[in-house]
Protein backbone atom coordinates (compact mmCIF):
# COMPACT_ATOMS: atom_id res chain seq x y z
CA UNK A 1 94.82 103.62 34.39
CA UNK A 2 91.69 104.66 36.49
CA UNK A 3 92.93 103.73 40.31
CA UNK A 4 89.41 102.90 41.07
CA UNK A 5 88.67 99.23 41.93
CA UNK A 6 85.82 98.67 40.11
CA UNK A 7 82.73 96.52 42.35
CA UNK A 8 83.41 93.63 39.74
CA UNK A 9 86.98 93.03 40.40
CA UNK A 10 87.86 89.83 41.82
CA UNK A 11 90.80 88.96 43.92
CA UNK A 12 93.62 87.27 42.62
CA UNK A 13 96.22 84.73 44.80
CA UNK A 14 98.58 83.06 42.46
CA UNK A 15 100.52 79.82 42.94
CA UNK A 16 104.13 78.66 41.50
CA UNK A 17 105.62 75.16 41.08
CA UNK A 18 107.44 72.57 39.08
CA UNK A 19 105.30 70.53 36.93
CA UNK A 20 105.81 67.35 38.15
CA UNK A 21 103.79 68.98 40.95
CA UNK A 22 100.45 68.94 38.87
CA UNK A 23 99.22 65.36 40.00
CA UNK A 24 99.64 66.78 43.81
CA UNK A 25 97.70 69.58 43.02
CA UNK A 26 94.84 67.48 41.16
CA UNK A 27 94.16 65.41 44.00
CA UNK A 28 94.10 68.00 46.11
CA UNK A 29 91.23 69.55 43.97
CA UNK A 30 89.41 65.81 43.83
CA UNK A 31 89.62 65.46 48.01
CA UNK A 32 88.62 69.17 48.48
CA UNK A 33 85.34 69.28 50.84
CA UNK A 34 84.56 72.32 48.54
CA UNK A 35 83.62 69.79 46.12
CA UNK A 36 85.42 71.30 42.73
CA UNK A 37 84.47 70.12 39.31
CA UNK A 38 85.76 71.42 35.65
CA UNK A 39 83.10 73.78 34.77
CA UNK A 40 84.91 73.86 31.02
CA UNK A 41 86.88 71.39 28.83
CA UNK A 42 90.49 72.12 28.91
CA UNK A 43 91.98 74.51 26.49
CA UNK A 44 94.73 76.12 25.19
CA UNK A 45 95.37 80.36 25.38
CA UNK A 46 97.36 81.84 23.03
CA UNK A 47 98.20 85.36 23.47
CA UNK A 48 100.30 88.28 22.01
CA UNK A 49 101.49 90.72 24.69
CA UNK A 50 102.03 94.54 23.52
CA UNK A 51 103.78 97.20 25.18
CA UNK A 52 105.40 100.67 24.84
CA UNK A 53 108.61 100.95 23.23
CA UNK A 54 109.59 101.28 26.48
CA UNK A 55 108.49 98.77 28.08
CA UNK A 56 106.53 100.27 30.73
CA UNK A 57 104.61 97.35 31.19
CA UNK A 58 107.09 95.52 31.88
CA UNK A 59 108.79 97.62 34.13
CA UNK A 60 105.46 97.79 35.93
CA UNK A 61 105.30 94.27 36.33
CA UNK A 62 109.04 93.94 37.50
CA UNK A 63 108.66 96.29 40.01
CA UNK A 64 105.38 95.06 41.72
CA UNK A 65 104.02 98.44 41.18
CA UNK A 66 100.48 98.39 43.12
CA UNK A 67 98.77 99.69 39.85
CA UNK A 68 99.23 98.26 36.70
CA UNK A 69 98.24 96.93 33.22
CA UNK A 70 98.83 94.58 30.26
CA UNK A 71 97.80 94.73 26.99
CA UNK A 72 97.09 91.37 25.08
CA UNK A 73 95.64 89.89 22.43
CA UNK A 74 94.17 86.70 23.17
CA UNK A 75 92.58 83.61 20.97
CA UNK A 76 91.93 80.19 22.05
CA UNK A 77 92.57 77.22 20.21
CA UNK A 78 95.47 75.12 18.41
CA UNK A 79 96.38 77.71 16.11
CA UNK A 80 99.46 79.35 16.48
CA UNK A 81 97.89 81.99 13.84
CA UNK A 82 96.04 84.88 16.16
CA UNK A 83 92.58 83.66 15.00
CA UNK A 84 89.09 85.26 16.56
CA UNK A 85 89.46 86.47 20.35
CA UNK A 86 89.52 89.73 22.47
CA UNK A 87 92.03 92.27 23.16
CA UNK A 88 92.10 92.33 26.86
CA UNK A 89 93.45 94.96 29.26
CA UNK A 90 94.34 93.06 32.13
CA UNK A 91 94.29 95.32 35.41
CA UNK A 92 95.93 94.71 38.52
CA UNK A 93 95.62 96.88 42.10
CA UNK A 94 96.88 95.10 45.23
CA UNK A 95 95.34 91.80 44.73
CA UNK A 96 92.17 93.09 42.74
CA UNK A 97 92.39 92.13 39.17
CA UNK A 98 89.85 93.09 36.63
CA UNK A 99 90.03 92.92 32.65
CA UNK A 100 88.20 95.30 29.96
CA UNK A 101 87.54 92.66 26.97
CA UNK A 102 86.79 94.25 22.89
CA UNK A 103 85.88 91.10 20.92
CA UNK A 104 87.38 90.33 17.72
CA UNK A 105 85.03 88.74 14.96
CA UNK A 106 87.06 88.68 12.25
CA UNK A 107 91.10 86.68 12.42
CA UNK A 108 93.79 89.59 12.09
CA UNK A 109 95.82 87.49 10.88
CA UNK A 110 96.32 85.83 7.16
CA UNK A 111 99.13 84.57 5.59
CA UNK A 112 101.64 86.55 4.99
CA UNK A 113 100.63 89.29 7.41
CA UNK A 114 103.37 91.38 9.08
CA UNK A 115 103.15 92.08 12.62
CA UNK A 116 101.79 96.17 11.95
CA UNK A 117 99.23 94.17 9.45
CA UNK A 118 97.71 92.28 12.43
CA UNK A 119 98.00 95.50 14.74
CA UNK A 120 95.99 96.96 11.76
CA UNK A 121 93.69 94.34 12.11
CA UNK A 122 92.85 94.65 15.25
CA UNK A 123 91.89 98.57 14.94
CA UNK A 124 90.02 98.17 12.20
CA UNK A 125 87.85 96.14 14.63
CA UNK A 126 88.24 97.79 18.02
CA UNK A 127 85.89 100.34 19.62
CA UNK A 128 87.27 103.92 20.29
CA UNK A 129 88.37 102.85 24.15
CA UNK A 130 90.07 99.48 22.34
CA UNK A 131 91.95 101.64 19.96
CA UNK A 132 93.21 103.69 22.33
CA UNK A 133 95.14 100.85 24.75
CA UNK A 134 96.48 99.51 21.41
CA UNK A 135 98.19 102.93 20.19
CA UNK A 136 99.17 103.51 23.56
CA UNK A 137 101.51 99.77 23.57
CA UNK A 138 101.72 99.23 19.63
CA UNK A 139 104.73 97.02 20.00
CA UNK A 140 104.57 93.21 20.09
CA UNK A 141 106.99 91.50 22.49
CA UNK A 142 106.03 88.15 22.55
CA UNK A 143 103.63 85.54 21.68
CA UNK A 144 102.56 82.78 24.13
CA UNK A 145 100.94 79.87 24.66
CA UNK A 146 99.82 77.60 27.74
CA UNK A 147 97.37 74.67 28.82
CA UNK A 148 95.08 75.51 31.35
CA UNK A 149 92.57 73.59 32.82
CA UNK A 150 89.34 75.25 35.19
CA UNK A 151 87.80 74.54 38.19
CA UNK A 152 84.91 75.57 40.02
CA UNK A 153 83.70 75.18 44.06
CA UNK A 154 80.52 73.16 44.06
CA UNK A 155 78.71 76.47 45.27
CA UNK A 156 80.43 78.82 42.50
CA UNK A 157 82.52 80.75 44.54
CA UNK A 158 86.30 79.99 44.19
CA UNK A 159 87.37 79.67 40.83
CA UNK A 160 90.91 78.22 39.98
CA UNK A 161 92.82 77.58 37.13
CA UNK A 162 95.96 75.53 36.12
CA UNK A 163 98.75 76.80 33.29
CA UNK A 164 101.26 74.18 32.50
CA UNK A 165 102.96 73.42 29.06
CA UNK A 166 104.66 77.07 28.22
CA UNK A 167 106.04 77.77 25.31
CA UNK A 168 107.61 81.30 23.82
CA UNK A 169 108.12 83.49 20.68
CA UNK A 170 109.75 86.50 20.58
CA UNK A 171 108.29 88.91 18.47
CA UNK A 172 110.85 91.90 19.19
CA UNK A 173 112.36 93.59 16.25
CA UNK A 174 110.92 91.44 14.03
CA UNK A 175 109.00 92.80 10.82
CA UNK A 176 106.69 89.58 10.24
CA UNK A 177 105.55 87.23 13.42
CA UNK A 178 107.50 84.69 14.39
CA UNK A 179 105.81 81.42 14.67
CA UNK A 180 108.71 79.18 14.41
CA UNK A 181 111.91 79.75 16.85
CA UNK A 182 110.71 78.94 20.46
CA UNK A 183 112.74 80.38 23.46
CA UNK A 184 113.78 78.09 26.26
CA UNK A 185 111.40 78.67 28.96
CA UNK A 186 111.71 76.45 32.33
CA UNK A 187 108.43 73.94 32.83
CA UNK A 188 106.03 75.74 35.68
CA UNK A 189 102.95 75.47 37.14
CA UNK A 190 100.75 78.15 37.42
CA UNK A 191 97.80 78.54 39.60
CA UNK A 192 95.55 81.37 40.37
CA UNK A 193 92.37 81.20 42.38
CA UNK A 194 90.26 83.78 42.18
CA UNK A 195 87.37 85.25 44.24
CA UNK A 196 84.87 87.65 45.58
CA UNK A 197 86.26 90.37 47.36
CA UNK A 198 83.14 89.38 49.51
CA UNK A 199 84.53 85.75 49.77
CA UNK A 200 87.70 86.50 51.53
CA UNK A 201 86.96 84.42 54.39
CA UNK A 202 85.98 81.46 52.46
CA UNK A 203 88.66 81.52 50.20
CA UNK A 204 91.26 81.48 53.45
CA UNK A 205 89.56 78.51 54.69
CA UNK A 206 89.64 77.04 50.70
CA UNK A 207 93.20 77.62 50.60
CA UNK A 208 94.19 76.50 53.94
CA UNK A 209 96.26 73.42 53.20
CA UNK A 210 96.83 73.60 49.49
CA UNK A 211 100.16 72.22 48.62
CA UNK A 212 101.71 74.83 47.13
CA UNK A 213 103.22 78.51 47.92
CA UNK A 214 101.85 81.69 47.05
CA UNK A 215 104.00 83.51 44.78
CA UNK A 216 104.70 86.30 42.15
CA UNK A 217 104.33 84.85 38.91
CA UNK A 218 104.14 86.86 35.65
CA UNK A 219 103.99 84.82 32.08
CA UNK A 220 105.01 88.25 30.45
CA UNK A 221 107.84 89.12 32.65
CA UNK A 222 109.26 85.20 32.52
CA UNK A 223 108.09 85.38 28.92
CA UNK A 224 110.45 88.21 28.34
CA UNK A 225 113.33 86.74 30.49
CA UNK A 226 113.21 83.75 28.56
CA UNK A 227 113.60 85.59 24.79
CA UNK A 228 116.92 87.58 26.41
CA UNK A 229 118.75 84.36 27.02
C-alpha cells in the first residue's frame, strides 16, 4: 500500500450502538440545524471480503495498524448472488480513508459457480491494477450483507451513513459459496460520517452532541468473529 494520503481522501469517524438505538439517532438527524436529508433511497450492500491465506488483513485490522487495506467485492441489491458491482480496495491511514473502485459489468456469478469460478470472474473483468489486489488476497472469508441508509448536510459537506440489519456467511474452506448457513452475529448500529479533511472544524461542531460514542468498528473483523463461534 502507497502511504501517501491521496488529496481525495476523506476522513472517517465511526459510531457503534445497539439497534434499538436507531430511532435516537434519526431524530437526531431530523432536529440537526445542519439540515440533513437522504440524498439516496435506502439500500442494501452485499459484499465478499478476500484476504491472504494468512489473513493479513485481518490481522491489520485487529491490530489498528495506522496503514491498511481490504479487499471486497461489492454489489447492491436483494440478491444474495454477487451480481454487477466493483471490487473495491478500501484504504485506511489514521482517520483518512480512500477506496480504488474497478467496475464489474458482467455478474461473476451463475449457478452453480464455485467460489475460484467467481474469483475467475472477476479477473476476466478487472484492469491490470484490479488483478493484481485480487491475486494478492485470492481467498474468500466471508460474505455480508447490511441496510444502510444516507444522509447528506443541507450544504453537502458531512456525509453519514447508517448499517443496521447484519447478517453473515462464512465462505472459509468451502469449495462452492455458501448462501445458506448464516452465523450468529449480535444486532449493531453502525455509523460513519465522513468529511473533508478541509471540514474538520465543521464536522466537530456537526458532531458535537450526537448521541452516540465514537468507536472501532470493523464488519470484517466482527464478521470473522462471528463465523469462529
Amino acid at each position: 500500500m502507497n502511504n501517501c494520503v491521496p488529496d481525495y481522501a476523506r476522513l472517517e469517524i465511526k459510531f457503534c450502538a445497539y439497534e434499538f438505538q436507531v430511532h435516537t439517532l434519526l431524530n437526531w438527524l431530523n432536529m440537526h440545524p445542519a439540515c440533513f436529508f437522504m440524498p439516496f433511497p435506502d439500500r442494501q450492500v452485499n459484499n465478499i471480503y478476500f484476504d491472504m491465506h494468512n489473513y493479513h488483513a485481518f490481522a491489520e485490522n485487529l491490530s489498528g495498524a495506522s496503514s491498511r487495506t481490504k479487499v471486497r467485492y461489492r454489489w447492491y441489491g436483494e440478491s444474495i448472488d454477487p451480481d454487477i458491482g466493483a471490487l473495491e480496495i478500501k484504504c485506511k491511514r489514521n482517520y483518512f480513508g480512500w477506496k480504488h473502485r474497478y467496475p464489474i459489468s458482467e455478474p461473476p456469478y451463475k449457478a452453480g459457480y464455485s467460489l475460484k469460478d467467481i474469483q475467475q470472474a472477476l479477473l476476466e473483468q478487472l484492469p491490470p491494477d484490479g488483478k493484481s489486489w485480487l491475486n494478492a488476497s485470492p481467498f474468500a472469508v466471508i460474505i455480508n450483507r447490511y441496510d444502510r441508509k444516507y444522509f447528506l448536510s443541507s450544504d453537502g459537506k458531512i456525509r453519514v451513513t447508517m448499517d443496521t440489519k447484519q447478517a453473515v456467511w462464512d465462505q472459509r474452506l468451502k469449495s462452492y459459496p455458501n448462501f445458506e448457513h448464516r452465523a450468529n452475529i449480535p444486532p449493531a448500529l453502525v455509523v460513519e460520517v465522513k468529511f473533508a479533511r478541509n471540514d474538520r472544524e465543521l464536522a466537530s461542531q456537526v458532531l458535537e452532541n450526537i448521541p452516540l460514542r465514537v468507536s472501532r468498528y470493523s464488519k470484517y473483523i466482527n464478521g470473522i468473529r462471528a463465523v469462529q463461534v
